[in-house]
C-alpha atoms as a PDB file:
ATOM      1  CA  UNK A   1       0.000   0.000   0.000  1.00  0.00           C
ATOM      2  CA  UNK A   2       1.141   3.473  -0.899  1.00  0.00           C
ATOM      3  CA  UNK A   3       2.314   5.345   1.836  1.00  0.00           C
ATOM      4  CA  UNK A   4       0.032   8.655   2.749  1.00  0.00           C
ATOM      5  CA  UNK A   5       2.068  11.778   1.605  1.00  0.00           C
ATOM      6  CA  UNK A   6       1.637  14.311   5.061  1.00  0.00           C
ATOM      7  CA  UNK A   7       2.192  17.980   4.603  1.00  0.00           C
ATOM      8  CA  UNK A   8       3.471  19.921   7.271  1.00  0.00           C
ATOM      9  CA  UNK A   9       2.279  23.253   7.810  1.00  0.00           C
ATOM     10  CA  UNK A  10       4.232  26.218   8.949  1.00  0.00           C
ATOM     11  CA  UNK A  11       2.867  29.672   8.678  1.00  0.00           C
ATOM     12  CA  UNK A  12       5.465  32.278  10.530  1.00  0.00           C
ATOM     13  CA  UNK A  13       6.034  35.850  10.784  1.00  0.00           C
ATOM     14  CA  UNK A  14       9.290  37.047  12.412  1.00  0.00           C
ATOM     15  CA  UNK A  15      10.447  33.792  13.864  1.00  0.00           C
ATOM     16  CA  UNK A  16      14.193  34.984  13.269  1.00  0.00           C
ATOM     17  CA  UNK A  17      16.569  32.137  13.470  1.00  0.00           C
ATOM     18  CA  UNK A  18      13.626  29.905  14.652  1.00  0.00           C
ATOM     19  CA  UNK A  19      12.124  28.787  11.950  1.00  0.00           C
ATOM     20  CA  UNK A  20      15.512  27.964   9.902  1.00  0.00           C
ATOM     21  CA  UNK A  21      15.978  25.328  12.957  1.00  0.00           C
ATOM     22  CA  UNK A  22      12.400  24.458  13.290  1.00  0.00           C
ATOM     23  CA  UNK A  23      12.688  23.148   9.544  1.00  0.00           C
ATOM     24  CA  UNK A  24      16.373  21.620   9.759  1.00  0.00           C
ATOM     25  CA  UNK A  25      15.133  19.505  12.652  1.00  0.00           C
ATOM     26  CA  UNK A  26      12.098  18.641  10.622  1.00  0.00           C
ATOM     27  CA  UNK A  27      14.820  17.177   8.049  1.00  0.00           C
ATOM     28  CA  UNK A  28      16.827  15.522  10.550  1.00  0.00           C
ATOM     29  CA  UNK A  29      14.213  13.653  12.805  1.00  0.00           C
ATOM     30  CA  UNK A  30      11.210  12.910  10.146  1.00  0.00           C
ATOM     31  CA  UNK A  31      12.466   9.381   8.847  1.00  0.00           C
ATOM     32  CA  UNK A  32       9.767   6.576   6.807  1.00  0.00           C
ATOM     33  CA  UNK A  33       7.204   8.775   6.440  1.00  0.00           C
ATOM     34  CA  UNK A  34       6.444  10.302   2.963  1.00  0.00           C
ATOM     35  CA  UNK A  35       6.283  14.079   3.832  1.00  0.00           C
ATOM     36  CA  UNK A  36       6.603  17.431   2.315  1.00  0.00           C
ATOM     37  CA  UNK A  37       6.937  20.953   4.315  1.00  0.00           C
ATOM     38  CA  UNK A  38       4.732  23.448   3.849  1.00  0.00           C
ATOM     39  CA  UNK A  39       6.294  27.717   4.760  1.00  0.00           C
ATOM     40  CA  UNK A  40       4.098  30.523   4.766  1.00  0.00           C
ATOM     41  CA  UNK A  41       6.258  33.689   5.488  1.00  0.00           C
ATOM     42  CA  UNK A  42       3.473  35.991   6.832  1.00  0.00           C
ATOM     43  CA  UNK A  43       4.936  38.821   6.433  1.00  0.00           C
ATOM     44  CA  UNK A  44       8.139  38.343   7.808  1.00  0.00           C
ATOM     45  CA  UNK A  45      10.809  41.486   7.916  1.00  0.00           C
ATOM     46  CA  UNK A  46      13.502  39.952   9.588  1.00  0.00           C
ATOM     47  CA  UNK A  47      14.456  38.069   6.496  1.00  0.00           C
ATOM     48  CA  UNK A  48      13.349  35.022   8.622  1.00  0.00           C
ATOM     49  CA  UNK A  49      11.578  33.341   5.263  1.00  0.00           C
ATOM     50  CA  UNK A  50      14.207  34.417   2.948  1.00  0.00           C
ATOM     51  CA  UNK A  51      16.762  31.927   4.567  1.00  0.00           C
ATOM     52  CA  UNK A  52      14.529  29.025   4.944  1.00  0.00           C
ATOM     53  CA  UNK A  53      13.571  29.514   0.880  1.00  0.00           C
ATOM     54  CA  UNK A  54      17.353  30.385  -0.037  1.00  0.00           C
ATOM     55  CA  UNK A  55      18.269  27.067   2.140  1.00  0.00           C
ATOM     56  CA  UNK A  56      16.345  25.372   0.888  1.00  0.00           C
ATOM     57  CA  UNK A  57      15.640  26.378  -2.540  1.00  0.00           C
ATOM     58  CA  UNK A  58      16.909  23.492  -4.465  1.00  0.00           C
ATOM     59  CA  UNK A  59      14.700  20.983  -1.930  1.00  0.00           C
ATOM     60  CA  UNK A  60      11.393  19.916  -3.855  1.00  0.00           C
ATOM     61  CA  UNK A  61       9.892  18.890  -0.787  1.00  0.00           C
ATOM     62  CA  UNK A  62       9.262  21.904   0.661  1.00  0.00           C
ATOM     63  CA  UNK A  63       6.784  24.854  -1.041  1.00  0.00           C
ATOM     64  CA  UNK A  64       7.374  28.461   0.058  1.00  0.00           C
ATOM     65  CA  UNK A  65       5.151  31.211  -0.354  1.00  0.00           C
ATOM     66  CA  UNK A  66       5.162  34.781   0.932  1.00  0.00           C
ATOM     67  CA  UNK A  67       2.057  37.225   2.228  1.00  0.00           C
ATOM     68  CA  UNK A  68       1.433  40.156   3.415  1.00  0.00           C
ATOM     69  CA  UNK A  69       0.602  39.445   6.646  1.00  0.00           C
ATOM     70  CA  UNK A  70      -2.995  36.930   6.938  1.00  0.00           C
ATOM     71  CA  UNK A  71      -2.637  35.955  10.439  1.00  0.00           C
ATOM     72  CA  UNK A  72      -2.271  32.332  11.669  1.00  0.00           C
ATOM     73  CA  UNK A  73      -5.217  31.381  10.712  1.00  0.00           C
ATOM     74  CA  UNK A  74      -5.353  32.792   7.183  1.00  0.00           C
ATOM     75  CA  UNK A  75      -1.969  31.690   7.179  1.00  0.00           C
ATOM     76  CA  UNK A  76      -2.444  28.015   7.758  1.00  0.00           C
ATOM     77  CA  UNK A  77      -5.630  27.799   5.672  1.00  0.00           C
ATOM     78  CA  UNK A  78      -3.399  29.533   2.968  1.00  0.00           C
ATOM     79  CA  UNK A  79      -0.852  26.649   3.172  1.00  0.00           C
ATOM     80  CA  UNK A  80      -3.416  23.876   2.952  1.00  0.00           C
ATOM     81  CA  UNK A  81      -4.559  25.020  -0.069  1.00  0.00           C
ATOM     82  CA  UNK A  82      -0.906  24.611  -1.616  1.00  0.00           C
ATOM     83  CA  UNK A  83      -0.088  21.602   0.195  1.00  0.00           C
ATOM     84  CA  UNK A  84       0.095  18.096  -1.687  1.00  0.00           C
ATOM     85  CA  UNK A  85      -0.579  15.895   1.196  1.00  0.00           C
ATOM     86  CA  UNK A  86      -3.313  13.892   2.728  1.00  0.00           C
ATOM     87  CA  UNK A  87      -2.520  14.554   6.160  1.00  0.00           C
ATOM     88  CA  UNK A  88      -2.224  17.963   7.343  1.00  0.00           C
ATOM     89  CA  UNK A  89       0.174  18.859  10.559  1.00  0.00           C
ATOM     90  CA  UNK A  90       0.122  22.240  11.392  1.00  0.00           C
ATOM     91  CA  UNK A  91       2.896  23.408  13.037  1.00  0.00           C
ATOM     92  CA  UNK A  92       4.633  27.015  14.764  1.00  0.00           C
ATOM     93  CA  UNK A  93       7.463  27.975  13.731  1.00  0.00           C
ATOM     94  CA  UNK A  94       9.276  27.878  16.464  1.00  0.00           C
ATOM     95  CA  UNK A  95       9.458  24.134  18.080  1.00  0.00           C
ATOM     96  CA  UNK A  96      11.991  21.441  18.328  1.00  0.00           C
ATOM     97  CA  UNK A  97      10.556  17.776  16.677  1.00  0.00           C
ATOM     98  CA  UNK A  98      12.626  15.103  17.876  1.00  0.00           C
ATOM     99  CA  UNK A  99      12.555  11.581  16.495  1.00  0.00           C
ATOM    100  CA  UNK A 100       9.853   9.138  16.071  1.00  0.00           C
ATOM    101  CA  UNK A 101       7.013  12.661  16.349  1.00  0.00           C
ATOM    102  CA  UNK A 102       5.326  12.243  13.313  1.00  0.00           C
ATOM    103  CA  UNK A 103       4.563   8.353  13.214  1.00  0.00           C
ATOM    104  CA  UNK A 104       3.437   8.953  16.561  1.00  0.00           C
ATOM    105  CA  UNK A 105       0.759  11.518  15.802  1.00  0.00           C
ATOM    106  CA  UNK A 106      -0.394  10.153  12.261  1.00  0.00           C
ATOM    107  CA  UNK A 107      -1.045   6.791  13.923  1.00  0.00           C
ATOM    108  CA  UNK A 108      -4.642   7.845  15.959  1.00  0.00           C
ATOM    109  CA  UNK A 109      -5.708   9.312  12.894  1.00  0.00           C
ATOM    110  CA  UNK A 110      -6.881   5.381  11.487  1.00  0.00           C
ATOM    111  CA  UNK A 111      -9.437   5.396  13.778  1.00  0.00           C
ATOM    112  CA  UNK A 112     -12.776   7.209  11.895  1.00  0.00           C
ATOM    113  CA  UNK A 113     -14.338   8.801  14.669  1.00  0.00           C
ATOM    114  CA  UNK A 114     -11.013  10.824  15.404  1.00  0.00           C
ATOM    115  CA  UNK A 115     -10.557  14.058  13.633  1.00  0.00           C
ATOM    116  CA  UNK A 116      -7.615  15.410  15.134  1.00  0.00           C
ATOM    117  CA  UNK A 117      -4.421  14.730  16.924  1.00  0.00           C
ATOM    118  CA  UNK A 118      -2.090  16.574  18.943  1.00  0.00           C
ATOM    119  CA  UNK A 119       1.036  15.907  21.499  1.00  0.00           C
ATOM    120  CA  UNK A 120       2.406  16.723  24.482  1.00  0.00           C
ATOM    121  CA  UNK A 121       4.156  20.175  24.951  1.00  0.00           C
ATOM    122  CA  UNK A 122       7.329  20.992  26.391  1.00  0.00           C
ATOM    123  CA  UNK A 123       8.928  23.794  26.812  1.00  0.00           C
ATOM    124  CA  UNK A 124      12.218  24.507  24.756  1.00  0.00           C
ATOM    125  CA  UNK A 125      13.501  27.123  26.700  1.00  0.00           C
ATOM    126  CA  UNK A 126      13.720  24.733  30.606  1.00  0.00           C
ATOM    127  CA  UNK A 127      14.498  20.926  30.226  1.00  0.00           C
ATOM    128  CA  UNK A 128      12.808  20.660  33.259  1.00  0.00           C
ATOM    129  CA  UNK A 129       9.458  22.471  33.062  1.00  0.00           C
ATOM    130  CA  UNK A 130       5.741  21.549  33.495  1.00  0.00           C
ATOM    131  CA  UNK A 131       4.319  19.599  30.469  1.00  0.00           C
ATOM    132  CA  UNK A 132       1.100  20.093  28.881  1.00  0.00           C
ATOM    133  CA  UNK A 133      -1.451  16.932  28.469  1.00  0.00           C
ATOM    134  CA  UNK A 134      -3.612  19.112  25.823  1.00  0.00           C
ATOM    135  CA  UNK A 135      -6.278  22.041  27.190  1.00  0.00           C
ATOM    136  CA  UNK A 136      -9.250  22.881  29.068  1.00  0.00           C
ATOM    137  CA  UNK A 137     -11.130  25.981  29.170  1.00  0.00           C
ATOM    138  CA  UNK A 138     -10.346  28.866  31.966  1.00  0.00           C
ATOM    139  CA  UNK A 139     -13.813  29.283  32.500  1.00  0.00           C
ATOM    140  CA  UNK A 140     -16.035  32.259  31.198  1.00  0.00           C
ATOM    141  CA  UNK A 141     -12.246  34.316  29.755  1.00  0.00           C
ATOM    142  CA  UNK A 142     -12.305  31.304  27.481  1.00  0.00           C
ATOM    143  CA  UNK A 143      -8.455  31.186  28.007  1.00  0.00           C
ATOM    144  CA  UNK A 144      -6.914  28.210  28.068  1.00  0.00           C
ATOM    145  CA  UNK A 145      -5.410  25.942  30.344  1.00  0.00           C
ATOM    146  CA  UNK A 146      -3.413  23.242  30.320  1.00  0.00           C
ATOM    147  CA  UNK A 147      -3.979  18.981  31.778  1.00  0.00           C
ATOM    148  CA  UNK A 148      -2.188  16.769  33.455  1.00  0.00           C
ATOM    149  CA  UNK A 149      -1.354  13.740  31.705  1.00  0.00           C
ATOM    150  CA  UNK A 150      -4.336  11.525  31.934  1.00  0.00           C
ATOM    151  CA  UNK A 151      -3.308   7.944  29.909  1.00  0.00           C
ATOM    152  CA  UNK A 152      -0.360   6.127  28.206  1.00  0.00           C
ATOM    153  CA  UNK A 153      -2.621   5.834  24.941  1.00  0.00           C
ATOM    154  CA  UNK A 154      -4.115   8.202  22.616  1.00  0.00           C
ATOM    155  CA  UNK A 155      -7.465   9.660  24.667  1.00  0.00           C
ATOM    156  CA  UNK A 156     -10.097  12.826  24.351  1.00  0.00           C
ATOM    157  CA  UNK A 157      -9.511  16.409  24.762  1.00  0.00           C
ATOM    158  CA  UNK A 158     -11.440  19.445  24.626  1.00  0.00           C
ATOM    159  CA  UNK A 159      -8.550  21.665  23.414  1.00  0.00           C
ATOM    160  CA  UNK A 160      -5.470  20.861  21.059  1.00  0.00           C
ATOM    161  CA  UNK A 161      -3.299  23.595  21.295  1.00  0.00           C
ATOM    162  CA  UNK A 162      -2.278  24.986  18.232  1.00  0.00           C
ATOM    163  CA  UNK A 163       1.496  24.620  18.419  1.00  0.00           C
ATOM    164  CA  UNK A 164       1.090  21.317  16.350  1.00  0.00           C
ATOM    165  CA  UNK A 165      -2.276  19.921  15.294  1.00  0.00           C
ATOM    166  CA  UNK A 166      -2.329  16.788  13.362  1.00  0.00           C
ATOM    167  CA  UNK A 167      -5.863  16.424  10.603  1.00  0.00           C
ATOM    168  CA  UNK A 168      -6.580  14.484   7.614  1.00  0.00           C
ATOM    169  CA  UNK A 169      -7.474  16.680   4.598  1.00  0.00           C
ATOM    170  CA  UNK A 170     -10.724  15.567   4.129  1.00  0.00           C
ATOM    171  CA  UNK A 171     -11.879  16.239   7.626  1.00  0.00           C
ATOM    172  CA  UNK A 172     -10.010  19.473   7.712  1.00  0.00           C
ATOM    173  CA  UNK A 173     -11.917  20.505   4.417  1.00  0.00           C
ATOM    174  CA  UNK A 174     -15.270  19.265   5.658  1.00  0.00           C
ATOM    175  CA  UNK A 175     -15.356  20.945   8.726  1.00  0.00           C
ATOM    176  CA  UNK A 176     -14.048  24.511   6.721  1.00  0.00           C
ATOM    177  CA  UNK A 177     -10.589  24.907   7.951  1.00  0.00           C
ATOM    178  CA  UNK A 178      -9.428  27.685   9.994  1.00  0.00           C
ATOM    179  CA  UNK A 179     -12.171  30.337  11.123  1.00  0.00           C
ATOM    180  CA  UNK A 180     -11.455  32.280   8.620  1.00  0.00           C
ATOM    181  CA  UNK A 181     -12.704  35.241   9.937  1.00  0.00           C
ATOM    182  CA  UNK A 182     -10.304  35.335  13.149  1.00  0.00           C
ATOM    183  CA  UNK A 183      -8.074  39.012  13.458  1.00  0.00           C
ATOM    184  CA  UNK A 184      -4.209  37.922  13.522  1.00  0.00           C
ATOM    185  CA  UNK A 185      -4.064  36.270  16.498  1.00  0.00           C
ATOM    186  CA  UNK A 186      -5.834  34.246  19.730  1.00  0.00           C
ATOM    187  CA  UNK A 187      -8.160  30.869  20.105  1.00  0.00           C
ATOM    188  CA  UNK A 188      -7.863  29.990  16.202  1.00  0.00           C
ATOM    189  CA  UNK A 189      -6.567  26.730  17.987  1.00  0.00           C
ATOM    190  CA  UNK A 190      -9.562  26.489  20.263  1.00  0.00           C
ATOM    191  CA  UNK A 191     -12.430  26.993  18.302  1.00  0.00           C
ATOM    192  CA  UNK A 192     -10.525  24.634  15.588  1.00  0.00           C
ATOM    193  CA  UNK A 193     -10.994  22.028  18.303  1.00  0.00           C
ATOM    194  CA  UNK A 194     -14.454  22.758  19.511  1.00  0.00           C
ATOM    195  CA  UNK A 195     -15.564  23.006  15.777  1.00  0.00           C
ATOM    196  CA  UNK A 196     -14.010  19.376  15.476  1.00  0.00           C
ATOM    197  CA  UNK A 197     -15.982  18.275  18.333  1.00  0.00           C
ATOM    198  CA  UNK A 198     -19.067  19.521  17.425  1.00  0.00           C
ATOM    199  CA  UNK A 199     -18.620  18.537  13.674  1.00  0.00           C
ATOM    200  CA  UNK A 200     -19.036  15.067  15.612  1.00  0.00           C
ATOM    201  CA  UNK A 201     -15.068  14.049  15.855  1.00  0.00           C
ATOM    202  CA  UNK A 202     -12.781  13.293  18.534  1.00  0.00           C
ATOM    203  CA  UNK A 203      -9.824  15.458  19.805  1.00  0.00           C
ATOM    204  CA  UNK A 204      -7.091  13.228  21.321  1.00  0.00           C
ATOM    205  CA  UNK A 205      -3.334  13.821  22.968  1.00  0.00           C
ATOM    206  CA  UNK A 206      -0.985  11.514  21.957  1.00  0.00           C
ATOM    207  CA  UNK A 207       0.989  11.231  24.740  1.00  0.00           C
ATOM    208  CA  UNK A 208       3.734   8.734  23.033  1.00  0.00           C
ATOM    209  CA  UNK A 209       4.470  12.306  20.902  1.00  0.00           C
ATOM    210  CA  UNK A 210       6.605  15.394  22.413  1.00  0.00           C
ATOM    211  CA  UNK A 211       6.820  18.501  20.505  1.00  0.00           C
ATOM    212  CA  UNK A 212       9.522  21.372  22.323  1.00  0.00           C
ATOM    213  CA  UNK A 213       7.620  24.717  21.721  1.00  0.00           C
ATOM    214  CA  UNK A 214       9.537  27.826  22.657  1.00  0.00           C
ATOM    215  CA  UNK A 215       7.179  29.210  24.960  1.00  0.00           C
ATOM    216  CA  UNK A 216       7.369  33.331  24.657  1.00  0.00           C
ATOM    217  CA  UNK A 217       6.377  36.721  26.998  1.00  0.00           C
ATOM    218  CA  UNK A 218       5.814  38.554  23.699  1.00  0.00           C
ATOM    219  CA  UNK A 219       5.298  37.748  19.998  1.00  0.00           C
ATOM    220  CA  UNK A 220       7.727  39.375  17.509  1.00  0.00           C
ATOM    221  CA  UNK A 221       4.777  41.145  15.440  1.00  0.00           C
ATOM    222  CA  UNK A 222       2.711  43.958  16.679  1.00  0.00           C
ATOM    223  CA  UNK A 223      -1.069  42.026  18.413  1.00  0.00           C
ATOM    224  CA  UNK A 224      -3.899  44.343  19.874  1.00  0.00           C
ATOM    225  CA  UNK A 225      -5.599  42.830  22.624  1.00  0.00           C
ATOM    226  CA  UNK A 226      -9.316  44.717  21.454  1.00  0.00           C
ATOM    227  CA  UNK A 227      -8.447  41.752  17.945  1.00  0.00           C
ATOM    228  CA  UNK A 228      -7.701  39.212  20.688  1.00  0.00           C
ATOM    229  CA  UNK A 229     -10.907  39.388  22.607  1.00  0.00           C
ATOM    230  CA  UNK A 230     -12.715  39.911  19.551  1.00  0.00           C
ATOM    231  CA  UNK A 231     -11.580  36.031  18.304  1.00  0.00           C
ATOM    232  CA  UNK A 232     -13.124  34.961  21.700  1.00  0.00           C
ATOM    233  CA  UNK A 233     -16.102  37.021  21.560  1.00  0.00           C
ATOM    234  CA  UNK A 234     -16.685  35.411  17.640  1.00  0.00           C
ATOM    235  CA  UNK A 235     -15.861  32.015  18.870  1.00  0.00           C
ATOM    236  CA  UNK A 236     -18.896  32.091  22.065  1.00  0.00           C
ATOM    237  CA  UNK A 237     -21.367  33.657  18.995  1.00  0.00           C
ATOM    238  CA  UNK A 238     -20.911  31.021  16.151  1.00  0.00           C
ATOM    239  CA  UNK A 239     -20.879  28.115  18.710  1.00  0.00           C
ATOM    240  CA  UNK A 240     -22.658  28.848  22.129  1.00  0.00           C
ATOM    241  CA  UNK A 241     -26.310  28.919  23.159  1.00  0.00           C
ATOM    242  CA  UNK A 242     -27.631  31.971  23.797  1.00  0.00           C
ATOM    243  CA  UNK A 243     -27.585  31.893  27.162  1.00  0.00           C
ATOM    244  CA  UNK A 244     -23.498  30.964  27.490  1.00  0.00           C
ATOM    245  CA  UNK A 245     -22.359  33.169  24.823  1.00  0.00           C
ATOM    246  CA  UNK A 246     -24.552  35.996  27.020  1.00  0.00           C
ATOM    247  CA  UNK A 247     -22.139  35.378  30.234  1.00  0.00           C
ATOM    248  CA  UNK A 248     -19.359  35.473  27.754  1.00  0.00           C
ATOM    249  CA  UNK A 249     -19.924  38.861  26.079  1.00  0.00           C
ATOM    250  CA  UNK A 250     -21.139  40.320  29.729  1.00  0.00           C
ATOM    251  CA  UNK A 251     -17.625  38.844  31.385  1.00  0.00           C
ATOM    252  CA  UNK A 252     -15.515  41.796  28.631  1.00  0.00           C
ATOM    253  CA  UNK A 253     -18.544  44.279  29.172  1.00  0.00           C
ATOM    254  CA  UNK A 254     -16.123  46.332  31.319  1.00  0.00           C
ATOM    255  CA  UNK A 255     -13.209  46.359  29.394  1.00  0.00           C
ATOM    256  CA  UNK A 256     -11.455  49.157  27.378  1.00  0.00           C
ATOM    257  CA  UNK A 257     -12.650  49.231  23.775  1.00  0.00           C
ATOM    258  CA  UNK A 258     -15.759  46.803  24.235  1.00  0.00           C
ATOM    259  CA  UNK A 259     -18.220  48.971  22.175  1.00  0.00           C
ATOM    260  CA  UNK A 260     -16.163  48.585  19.150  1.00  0.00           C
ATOM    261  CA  UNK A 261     -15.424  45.228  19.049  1.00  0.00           C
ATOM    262  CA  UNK A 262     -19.207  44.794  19.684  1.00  0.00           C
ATOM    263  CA  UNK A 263     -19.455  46.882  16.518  1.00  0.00           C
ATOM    264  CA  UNK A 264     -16.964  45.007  14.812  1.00  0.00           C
ATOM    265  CA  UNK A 265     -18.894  41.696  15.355  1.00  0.00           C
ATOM    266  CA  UNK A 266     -22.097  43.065  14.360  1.00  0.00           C
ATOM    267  CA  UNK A 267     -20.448  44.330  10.841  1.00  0.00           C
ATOM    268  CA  UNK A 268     -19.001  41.097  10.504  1.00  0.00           C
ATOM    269  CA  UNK A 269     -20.693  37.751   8.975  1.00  0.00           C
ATOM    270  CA  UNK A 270     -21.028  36.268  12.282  1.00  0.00           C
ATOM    271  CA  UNK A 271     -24.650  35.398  12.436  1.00  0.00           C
ATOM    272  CA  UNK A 272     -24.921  34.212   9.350  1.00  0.00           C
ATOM    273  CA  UNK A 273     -21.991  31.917   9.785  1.00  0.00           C
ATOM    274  CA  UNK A 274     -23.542  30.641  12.830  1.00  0.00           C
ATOM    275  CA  UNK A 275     -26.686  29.750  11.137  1.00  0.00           C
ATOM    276  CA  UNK A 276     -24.432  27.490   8.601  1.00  0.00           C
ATOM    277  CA  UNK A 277     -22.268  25.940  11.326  1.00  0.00           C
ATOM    278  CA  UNK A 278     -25.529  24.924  13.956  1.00  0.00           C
ATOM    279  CA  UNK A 279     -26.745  23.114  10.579  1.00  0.00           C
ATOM    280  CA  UNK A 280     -23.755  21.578   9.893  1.00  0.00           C
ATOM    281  CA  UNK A 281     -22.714  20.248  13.455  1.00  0.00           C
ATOM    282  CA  UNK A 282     -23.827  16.807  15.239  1.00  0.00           C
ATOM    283  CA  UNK A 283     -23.174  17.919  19.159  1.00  0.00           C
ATOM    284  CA  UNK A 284     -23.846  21.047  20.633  1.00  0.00           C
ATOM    285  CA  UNK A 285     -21.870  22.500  23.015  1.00  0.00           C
ATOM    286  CA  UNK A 286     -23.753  21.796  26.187  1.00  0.00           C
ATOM    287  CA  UNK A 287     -22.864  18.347  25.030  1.00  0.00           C
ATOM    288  CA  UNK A 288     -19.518  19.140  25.154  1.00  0.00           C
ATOM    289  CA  UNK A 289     -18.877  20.923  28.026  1.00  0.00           C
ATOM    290  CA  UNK A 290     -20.445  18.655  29.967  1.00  0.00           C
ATOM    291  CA  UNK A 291     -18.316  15.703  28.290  1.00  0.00           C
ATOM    292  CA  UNK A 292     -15.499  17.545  29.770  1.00  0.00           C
ATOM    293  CA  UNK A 293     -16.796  19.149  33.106  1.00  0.00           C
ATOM    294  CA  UNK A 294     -15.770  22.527  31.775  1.00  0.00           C
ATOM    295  CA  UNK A 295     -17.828  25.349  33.806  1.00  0.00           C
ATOM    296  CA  UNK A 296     -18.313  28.002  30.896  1.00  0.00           C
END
C-alpha cells in the first residue's frame, strides 16, 4: 500500500533564526514517512523566510510562499490550499521535533471517529518544566489551560493547542478549515478544536508524541488585545447557546474598547456563519462541556 504523503504546515512571521531550525530539525528527525513541508512567510521582515527559501531552494519537498501578513489562521488555511498531502500537521514555527514525532501523531488518525491529533508540549527554553497533556477551558475568559497527563494511549480532549495539530485533509476541508474570519491572532486553535468536536469528531493527545515549543512573553509582530478578545467574543457567537455566549460577552462588558469590538462583530458575517455551522454540526456545546466538566 502506498504510503500517505503528510504535509506539514508552517505559517510564521518574524520567527528569526527559529524557523531555519524548526525546519532543519524537521529534516533531521522525520524518517519513513512520505512528507513534504509546507512555509508561509506571513509577512516576515527579519528576512526570517528568505533563509529558509534560499536554504532550501533546491529541496522539492518543501513549497514556500510569501504574504502580506494573513494571520495564523489565514496563514495556515493559505498553506493547505498549496499543500500536496493527505494529512495535514500544522505546526509554529518555532518548536523542536525530535525523532519518532510524526509516526506517533499520524497513527490515531486510522481510527474514523477521530478528527484530530495533537502531542504533548514541552517547553524549549527549561528541560525541566511543566508539560502540557492538551487544554481545558479557563472558564467564562475562554483562556486556556493546560492537563495533566491523563493515559499512556491516545485519549479525548477538549482543546489541542495549536502549536502542532495533526488532521486528515478531508476532515479538515469538511469541517471549513481555519475560522477564517479570526483578526491575527488568539483561540484559532480552540475553536478549531471545539468546531471538530461539534462537527461530531474526537480530539485526542498523543501522549507517546513530544513537541519542544519555545514558549514566549511577547510575539515578535505587533497584536492588539481589542483583535484578541474579539476572536473569543466570535468564537462564544458562532458556537454557544444563547444563554453561554450571554455570560461570555457580559464577562468583557467592562473592558477598554468593548463597544467597538461589539461593533466590529455586528459588521461582521457572524450570524450568518452561525446559522451554517448549527446546521452543519452533530453535538452542541452543552454536550460538550459537559463531556469535559468545563464550567463556561
Amino acid at each position: 500500500m502506498e504510503q500517505e504523503k503528510v504535509s506539514i504546515i508552517i505559517s510564521a512571521c518574524n520567527e528569526g533564526n527559529n524557523l531555519i531550525d524548526t525546519v532543519n530539525c524537521i529534516w533531521t528527525n522525520t524518517i519513513g514517512v512520505n512528507f513534504e513541508v509546507v512555509v508561509v512567510d506571513d509577512g516576515s521582515t527579519d528576512g526570517s523566510g528568505d533563509n529558509v527559501a534560499a536554504c532550501f531552494r533546491q529541496e522539492n519537498r518543501v513549497v514556500f510562499i510569501r504574504t502580506p501578513g494573513l494571520g495564523v489562521a489565514g496563514g495556515r488555511n493559505l498553506g493547505a490550499q498549496a499543500a500536496a498531502g493527505e494529512i495535514f500537521v500544522f505546526l509554529d514555527g518555532h518548536t523542536y521535533t525530535p525523532p519518532g514525532w510524526l509516526e506517533a501523531l499520524i497513527e490515531p488518525l486510522n481510527d474514523l471517529h477521530i478528527g484530530m491529533v495533537g502531542p504533548v508540549f514541552a517547553s524549549l527554553s527549561e528541560t525541566k518544566g511543566p508539560m502540557g497533556f492538551g487544554g481545558t477551558w479557563r472558564g467564562i475568559s475562554l483562556e486556556m489551560d493546560w492537563l495533566p497527563r491523563q493515559s499512556d494511549n491516545p485519549y479525548p480532549v477538549p482543546i489541542l493547542p495549536g502549536g502542532c495539530q495533526v488532521i486528515r485533509r478531508r476532515i479538515f476541508e469538511r469541517i471549513g478549515g481555519y475560522e477564517s474570519g479570526m483578526t491575527k491572532w488568539g483561540s484559532e486553535d480552540l475553536e478549531i478544536s471545539l468546531r471538530t468536536w461539534l462537527m461530531g469528531y474526537d480530539c485526542v493527545l498523543q501522549p507517546k508524541a513530544v513537541v519542544y515549543h519555545l514558549f514566549r512573553k511577547s510575539h515578535p509582530y505587533h497584536v492588539e488585545v481589542p483583535e484578541v478578545i474579539y476572536n473569543r467574543l466570535r468564537m462564544a457567537l458562532l458556537h454557544f447557546n444563547s444563554e453561554r455566549a450571554g455570560r461570555i460577552i457580559d464577562h468583557y462588558r467592562g473592558m477598554s474598547g468593548f463597544g467597538k469590538i461589539m461593533v466590529w462583530l455586528a459588521g461582521s458575517d457572524v450570524s450568518e456563519k452561525r446559522r451554517e455551522l448549527i446546521k452543519l454540526r452533530s453535538r452542541d456545546d452543552d454536550c460538550y462541556f459537559t463531556r469535559f466538566g468545563c464550567q463556561v
